[in-house]
Protein backbone atom coordinates (compact mmCIF):
# COMPACT_ATOMS: atom_id res chain seq x y z
CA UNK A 1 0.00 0.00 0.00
CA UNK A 2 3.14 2.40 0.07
CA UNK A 3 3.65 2.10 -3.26
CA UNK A 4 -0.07 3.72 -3.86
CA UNK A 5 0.75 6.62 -1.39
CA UNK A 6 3.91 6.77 -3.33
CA UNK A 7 2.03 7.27 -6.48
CA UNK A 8 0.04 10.72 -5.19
CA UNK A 9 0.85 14.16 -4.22
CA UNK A 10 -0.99 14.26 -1.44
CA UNK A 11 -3.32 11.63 0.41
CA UNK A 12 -6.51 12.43 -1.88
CA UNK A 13 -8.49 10.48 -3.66
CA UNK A 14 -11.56 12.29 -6.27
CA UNK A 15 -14.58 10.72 -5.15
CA UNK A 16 -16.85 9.00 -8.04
CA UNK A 17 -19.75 10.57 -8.55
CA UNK A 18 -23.02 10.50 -10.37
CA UNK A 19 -23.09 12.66 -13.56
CA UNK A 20 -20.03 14.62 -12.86
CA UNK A 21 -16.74 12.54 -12.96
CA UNK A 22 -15.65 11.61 -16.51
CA UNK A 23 -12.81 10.76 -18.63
CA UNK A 24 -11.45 14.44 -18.49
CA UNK A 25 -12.38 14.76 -14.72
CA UNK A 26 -10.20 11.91 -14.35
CA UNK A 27 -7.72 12.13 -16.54
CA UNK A 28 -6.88 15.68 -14.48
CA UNK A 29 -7.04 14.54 -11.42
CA UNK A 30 -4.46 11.76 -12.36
CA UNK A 31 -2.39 14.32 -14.40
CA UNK A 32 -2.86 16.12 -10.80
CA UNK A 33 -1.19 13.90 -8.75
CA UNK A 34 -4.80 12.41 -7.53
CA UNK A 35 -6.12 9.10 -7.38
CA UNK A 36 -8.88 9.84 -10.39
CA UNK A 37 -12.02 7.94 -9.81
CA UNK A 38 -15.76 7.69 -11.82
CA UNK A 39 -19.06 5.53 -11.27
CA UNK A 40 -19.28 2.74 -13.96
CA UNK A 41 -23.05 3.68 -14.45
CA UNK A 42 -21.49 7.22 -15.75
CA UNK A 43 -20.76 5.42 -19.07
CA UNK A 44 -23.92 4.81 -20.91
CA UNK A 45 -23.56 1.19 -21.19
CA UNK A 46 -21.18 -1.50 -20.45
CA UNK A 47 -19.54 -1.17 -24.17
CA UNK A 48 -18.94 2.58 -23.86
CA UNK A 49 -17.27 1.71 -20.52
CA UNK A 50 -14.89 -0.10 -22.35
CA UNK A 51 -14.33 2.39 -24.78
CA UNK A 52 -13.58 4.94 -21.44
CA UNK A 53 -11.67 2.37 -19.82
CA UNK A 54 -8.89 2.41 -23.08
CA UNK A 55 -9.25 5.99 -23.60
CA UNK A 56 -8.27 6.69 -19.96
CA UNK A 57 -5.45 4.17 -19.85
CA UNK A 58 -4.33 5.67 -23.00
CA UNK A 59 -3.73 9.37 -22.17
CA UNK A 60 -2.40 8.61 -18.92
CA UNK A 61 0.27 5.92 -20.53
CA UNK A 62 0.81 9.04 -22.96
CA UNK A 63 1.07 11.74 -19.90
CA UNK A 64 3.75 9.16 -18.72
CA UNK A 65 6.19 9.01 -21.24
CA UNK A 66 6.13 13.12 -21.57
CA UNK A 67 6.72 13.26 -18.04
CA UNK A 68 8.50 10.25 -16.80
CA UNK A 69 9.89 11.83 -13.95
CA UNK A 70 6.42 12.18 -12.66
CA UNK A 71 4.06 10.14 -13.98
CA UNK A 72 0.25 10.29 -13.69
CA UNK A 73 -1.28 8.92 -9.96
CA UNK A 74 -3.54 5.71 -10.53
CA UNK A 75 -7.34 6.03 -11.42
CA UNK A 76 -10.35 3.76 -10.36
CA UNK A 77 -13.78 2.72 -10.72
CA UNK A 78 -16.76 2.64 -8.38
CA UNK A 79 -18.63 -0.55 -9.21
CA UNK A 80 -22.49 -0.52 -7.68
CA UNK A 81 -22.75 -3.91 -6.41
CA UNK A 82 -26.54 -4.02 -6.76
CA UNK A 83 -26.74 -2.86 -10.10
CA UNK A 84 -28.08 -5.04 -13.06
CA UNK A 85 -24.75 -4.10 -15.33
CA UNK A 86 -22.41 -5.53 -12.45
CA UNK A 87 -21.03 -8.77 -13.74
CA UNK A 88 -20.86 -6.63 -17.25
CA UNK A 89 -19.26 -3.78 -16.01
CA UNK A 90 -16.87 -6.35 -13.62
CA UNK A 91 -15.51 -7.85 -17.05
CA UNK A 92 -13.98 -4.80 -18.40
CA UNK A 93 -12.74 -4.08 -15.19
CA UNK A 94 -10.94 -7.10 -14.67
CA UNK A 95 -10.32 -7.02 -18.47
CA UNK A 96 -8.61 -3.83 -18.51
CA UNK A 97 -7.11 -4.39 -15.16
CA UNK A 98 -8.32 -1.10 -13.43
CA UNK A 99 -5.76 -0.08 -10.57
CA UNK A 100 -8.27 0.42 -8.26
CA UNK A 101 -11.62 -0.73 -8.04
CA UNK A 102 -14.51 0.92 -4.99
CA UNK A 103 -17.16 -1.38 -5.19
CA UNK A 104 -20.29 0.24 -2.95
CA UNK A 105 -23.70 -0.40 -1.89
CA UNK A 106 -23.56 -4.21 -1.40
CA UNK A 107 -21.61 -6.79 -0.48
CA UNK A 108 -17.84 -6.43 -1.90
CA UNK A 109 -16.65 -10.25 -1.67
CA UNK A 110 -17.14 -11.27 -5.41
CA UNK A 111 -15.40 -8.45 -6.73
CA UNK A 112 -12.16 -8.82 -4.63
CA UNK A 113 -10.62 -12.14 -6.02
CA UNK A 114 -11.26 -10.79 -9.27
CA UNK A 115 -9.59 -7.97 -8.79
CA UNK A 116 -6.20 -9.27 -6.59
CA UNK A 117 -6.14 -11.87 -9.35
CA UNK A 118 -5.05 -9.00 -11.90
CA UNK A 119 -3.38 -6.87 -8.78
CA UNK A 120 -5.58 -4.67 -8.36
CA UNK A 121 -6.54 -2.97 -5.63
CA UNK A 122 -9.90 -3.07 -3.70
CA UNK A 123 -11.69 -0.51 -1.14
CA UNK A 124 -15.46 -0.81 -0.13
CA UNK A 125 -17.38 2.17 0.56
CA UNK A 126 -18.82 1.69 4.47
CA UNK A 127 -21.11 3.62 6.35
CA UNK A 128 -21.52 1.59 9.52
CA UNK A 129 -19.25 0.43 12.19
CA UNK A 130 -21.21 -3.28 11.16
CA UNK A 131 -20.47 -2.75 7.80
CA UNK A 132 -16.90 -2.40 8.17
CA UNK A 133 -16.40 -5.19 10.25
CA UNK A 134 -18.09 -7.74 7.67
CA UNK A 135 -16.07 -5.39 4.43
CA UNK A 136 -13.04 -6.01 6.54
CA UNK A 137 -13.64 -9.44 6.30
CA UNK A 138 -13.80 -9.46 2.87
CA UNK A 139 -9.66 -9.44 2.11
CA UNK A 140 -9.97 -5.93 1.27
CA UNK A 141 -7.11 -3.63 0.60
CA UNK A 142 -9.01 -0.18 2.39
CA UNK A 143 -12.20 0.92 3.80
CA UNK A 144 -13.77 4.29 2.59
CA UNK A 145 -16.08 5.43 5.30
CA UNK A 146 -18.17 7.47 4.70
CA UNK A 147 -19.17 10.07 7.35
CA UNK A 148 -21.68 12.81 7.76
CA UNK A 149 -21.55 15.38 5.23
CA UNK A 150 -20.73 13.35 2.32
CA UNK A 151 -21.94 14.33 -0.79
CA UNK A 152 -24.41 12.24 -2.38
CA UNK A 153 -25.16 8.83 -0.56
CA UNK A 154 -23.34 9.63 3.13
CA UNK A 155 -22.94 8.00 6.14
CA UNK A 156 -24.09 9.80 9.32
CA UNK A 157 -20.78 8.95 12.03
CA UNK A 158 -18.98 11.26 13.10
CA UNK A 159 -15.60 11.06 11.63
CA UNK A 160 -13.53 11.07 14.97
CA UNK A 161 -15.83 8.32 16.60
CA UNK A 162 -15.98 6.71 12.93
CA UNK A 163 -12.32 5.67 12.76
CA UNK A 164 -11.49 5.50 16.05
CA UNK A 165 -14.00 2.89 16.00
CA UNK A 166 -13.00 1.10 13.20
CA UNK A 167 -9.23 1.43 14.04
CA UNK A 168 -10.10 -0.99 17.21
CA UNK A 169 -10.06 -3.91 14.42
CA UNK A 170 -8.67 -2.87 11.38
CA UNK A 171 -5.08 -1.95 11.00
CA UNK A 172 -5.50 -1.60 6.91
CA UNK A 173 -5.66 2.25 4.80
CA UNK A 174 -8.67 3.83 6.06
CA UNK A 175 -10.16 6.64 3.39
CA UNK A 176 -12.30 9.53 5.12
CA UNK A 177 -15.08 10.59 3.51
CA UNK A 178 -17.28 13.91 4.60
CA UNK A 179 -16.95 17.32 4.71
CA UNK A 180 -13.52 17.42 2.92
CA UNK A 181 -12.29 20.47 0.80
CA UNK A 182 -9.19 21.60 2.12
CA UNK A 183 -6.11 20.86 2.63
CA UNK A 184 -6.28 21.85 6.10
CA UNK A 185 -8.95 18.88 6.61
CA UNK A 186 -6.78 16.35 4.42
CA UNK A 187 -4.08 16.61 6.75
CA UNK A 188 -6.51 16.55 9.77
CA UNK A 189 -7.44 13.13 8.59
CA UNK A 190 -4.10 11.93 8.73
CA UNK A 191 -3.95 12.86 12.36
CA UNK A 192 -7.67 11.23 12.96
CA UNK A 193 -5.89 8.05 12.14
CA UNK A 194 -6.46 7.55 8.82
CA UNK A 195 -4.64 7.24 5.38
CA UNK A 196 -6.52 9.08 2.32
CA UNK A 197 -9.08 11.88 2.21
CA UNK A 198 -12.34 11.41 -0.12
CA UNK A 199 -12.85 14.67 -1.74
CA UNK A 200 -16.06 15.05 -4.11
CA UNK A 201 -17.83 18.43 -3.99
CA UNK A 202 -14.87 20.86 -4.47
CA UNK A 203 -14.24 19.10 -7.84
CA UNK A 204 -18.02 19.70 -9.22
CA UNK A 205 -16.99 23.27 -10.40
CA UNK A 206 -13.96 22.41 -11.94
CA UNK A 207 -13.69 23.38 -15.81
CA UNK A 208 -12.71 19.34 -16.00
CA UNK A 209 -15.82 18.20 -14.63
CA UNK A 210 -19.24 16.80 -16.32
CA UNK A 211 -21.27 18.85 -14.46
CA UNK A 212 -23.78 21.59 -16.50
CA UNK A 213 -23.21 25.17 -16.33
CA UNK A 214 -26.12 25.11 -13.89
CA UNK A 215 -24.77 22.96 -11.59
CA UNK A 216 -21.38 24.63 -11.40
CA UNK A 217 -23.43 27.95 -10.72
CA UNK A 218 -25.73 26.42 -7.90
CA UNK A 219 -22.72 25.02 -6.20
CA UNK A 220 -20.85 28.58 -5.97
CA UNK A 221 -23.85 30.16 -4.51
CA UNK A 222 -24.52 27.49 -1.99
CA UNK A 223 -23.62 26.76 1.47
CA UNK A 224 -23.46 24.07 4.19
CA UNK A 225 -26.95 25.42 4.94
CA UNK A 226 -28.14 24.31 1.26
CA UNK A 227 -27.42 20.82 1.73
CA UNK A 228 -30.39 18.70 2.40
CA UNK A 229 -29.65 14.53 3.84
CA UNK A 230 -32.85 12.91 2.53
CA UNK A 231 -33.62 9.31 1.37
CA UNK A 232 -36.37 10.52 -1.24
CA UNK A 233 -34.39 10.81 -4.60
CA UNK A 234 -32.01 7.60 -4.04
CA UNK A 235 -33.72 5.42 -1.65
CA UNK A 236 -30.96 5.82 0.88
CA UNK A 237 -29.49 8.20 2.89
CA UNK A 238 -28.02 11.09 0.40
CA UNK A 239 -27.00 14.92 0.98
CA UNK A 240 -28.61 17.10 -2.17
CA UNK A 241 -28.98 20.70 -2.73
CA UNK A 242 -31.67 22.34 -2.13
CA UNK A 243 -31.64 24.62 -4.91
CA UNK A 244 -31.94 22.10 -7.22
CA UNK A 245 -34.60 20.10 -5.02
CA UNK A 246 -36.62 23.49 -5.35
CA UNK A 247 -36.35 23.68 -9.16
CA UNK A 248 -37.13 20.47 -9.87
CA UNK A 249 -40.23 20.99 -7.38
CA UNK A 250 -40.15 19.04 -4.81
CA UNK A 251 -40.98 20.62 -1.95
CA UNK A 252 -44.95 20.18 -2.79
CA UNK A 253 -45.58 24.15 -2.46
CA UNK A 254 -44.24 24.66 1.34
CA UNK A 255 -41.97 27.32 2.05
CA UNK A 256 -38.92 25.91 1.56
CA UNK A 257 -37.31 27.81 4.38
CA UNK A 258 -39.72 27.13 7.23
CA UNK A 259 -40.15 24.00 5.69
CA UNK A 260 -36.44 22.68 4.92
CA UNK A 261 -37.22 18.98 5.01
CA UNK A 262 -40.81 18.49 4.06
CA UNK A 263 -40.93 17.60 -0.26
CA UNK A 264 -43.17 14.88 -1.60
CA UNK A 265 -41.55 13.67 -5.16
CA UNK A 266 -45.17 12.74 -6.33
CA UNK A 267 -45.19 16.92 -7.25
CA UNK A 268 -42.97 16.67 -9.66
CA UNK A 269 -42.39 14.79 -12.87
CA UNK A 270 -38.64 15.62 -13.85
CA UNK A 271 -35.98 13.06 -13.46
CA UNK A 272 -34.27 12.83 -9.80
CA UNK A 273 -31.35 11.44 -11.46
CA UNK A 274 -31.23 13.84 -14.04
CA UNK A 275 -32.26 17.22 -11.87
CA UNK A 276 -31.65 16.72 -8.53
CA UNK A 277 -27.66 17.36 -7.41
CA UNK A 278 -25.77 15.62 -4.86
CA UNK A 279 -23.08 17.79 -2.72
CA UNK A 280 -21.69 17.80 1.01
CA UNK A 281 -21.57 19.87 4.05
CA UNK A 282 -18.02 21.40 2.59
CA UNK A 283 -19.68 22.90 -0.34
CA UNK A 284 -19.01 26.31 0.42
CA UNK A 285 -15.64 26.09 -0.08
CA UNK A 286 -15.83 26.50 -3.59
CA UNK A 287 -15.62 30.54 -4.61
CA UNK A 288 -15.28 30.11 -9.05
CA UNK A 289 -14.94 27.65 -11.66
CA UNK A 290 -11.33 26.67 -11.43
CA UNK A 291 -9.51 23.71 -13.19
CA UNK A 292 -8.10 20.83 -11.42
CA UNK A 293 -4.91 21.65 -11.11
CA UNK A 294 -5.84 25.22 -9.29
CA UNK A 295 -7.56 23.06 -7.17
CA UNK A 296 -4.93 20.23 -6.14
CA UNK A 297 -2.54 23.05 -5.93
CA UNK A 298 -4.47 24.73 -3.67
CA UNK A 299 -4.92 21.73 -1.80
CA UNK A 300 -1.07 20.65 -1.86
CA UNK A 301 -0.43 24.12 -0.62
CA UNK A 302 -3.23 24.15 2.27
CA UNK A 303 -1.42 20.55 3.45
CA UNK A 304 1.69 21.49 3.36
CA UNK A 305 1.36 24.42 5.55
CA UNK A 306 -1.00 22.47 7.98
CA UNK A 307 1.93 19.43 8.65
């Protein structure tokens, strides 16, 4: 696992997430010096995640030999164990022998023989102190967990009780999730007792990312106040914005306001997936569109200063 810390630089790892991280999000964040990551379901269908899959190796093998002195940090997939694509999507990964693969929202036994077999590298999203006993079981090689004010599906631990917790029986990387958008808060999970900081919502409003104009411009005007933990548009536990929760109408005529957690989705008929935006508690760190590179540097700089 030293030879993955070896890789970055800084502990940081781009969370996957839904609609935003693609093949240029990644590809930067690699370029970066940060463990690049996307959702498997971002790709269309299990074909075009092939076709992502060789263009990503690709430009990275070609940022390598430009700059061999400091070649591009790993990149990853997050594979949705529950999905109806997973055994698909699992083939290409083993098939183009993805460096690291986060399989989430299920159990993540069958994809981690598949994965070592190749030498590849597996961590399992957990939200639970249960869940990471039984992930730890698995033969894993990390555990993300995911703590309160996570963007998108979140846990709801507290981060300091959350690994200490976890730290009583596993002695493997532990990745941080939550409320991460600094570089102050990347080193302060180092000190927490952990290995790698999950950042997501700082890298929405990058130039890189897939998100729409609209989305870039709802997460600059939005604070920690704006983000909304609800199980209504995924079926579990999941921070969203309210901005976009209020344009896409789900908050049934109340005053959103006095009424910040009252919405019935039966009000509105546009797509949750499609309208409704995922981001966490650190959201207000983001002040303008910026590329990735600002941002790691920004980051690199903040960490440095904090050790």
């Amino acid at each position: 696992m030293a030879s993955l810390r070896g890789r970055l630089a800084l502990p940081v790892i781009a969370a996957p997430m839904f609609i935003v991280s693609g093949i240029e999000l990644v590809v930067a964040c690699c370029e970066a010096g940060v463990l690049g990551t996307f959702p498997t379901l971002n790709a269309r269908s299990t074909d075009e995640l092939g076709r992502w899959l060789e263009r990503i190796a690709g430009r990275l093998a070609e940022f390598d030999r430009a700059h061999p002195q400091a070649p591009a940090a790993p990149f990853g997939v997050n594979l949705i164990m529950r999905s109806e694509r997973l055994q698909a999507d699992l083939e290409q990964v083993v098939a183009h022998q993805v460096p690291v693969v986060i399989p989430s929202v299920g159990n993540p036994a069958p994809v981690v023989e598949r994965v070592h077999a190749y030498g590849g590298l597996v961590f399992a999203d957990v939200a639970t102190v249960h869940h990471a006993r039984r992930a730890a079981s698995a033969g894993l090689d990390g555990l993300i967990l995911l703590c309160a004010g996570a963007g998108g599906n979140t846990g709801w631990l507290n981060p300091f009780a959350f690994v200490a917790a976890v730290r009583e029986f596993y002695a493997g990387p532990l990745v941080v999730a939550g409320s991460i958008a600094n570089g102050r808060a990347v080193r302060a999970v180092e000190t927490l007792g952990a290995d790698y900081a999950y950042v997501g919502s700082r890298f929405i409003p990058t130039r890189e990312s897939s998100a729409s104009d609209k989305y870039r411009e709802l997460m600059l005007r939005s604070d920690a106040d704006d983000v909304i933990l609800t199980t209504a548009i995924t079926g579990i536990p999941s921070n969203m914005l309210r901005g976009s929760l209020e344009d896409a109408g789900f908050f049934a005529g109340q005053t959103p306001r006095k009424n910040p957690f009252y919405f019935d989705r039966t009000y509105t008929t546009r797509s949750a997936w499609k309208d409704v935006w995922s981001a966490g508690h650190a959201v207000g760190e983001s002040k303008a569109v910026a590329s990735v590179q600002e941002v790691v540097g920004e980051l690199l700089r903040e960490y440095r200063a904090a050790r």
